[in-house]
Protein backbone atom coordinates (compact mmCIF):
# COMPACT_ATOMS: atom_id res chain seq x y z
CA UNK A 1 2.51 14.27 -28.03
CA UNK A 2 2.78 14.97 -24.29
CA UNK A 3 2.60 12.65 -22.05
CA UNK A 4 0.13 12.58 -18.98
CA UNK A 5 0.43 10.77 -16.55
CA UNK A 6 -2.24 8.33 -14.21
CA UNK A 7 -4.85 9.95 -12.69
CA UNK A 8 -6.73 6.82 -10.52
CA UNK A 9 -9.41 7.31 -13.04
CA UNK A 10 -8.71 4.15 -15.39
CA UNK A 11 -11.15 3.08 -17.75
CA UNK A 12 -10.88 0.09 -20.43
CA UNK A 13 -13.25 0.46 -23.05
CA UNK A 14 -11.94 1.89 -26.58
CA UNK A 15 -8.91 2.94 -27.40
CA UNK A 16 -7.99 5.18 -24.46
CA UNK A 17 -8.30 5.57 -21.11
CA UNK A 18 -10.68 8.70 -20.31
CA UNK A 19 -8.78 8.79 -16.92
CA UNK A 20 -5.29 9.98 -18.71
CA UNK A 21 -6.46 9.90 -22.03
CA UNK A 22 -3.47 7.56 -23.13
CA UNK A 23 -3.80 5.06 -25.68
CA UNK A 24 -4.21 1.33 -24.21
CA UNK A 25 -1.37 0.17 -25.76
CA UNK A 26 0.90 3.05 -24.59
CA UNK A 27 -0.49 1.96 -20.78
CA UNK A 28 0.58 -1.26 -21.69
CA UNK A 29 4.05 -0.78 -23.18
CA UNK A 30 4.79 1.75 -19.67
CA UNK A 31 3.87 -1.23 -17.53
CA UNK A 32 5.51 -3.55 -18.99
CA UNK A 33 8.83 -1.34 -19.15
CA UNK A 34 8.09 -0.92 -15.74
CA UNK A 35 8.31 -4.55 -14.71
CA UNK A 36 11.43 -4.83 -16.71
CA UNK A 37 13.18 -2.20 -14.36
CA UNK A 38 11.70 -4.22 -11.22
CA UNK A 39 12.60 -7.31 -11.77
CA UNK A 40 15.99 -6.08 -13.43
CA UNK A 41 16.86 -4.39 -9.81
CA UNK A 42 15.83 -7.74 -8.03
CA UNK A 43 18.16 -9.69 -10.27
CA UNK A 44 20.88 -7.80 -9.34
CA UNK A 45 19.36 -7.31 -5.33
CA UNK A 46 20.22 -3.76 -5.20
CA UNK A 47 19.81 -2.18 -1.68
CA UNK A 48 19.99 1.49 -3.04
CA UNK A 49 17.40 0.74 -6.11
CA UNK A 50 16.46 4.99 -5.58
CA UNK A 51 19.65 5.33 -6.84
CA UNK A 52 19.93 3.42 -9.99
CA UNK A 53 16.51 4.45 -11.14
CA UNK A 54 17.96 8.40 -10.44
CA UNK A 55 20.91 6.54 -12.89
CA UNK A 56 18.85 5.56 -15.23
CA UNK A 57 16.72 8.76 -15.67
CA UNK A 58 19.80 10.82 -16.25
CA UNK A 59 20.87 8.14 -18.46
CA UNK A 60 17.76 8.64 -20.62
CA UNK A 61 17.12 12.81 -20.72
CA UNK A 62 21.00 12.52 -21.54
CA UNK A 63 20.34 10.40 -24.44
CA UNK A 64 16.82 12.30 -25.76
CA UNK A 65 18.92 15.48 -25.60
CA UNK A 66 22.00 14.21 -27.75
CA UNK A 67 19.35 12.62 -30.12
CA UNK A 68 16.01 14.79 -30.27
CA UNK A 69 15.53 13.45 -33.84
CA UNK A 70 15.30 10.16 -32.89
């Protein structure tokens, strides 16, 4: 599957959005990962939070590339 991403189109009814055409519950699960990262870099009051989420990107296409099975 690729991913698309928002296009300021959002609609709720079914399954998907026709905006992005991503699943509801994919929408869901991104914001709520989202808010995780947020209120992660509050916790810990970073003033460079650019540079953890750069971090944490790498940290991730690093990962997916080591285990593309998975």
């Amino acid at each position: 599957m690729k991913f698309t991403p928002c296009a300021d189109q959002c609609t709720y009814d079914g399954t998907h959005c026709q905006g992005c055409g991503r699943s509801h519950v994919e929408i869901a699960g991104t914001k709520k990962l989202v808010a995780s990262f947020v209120e992660f870099i509050k916790a810990q009051d970073y003033e460079n939070s650019d540079e953890f989420i750069d971090m944490v990107s790498k940290k991730v296409r690093k990962k997916l590339l080591q285990n593309p099975s998975d």
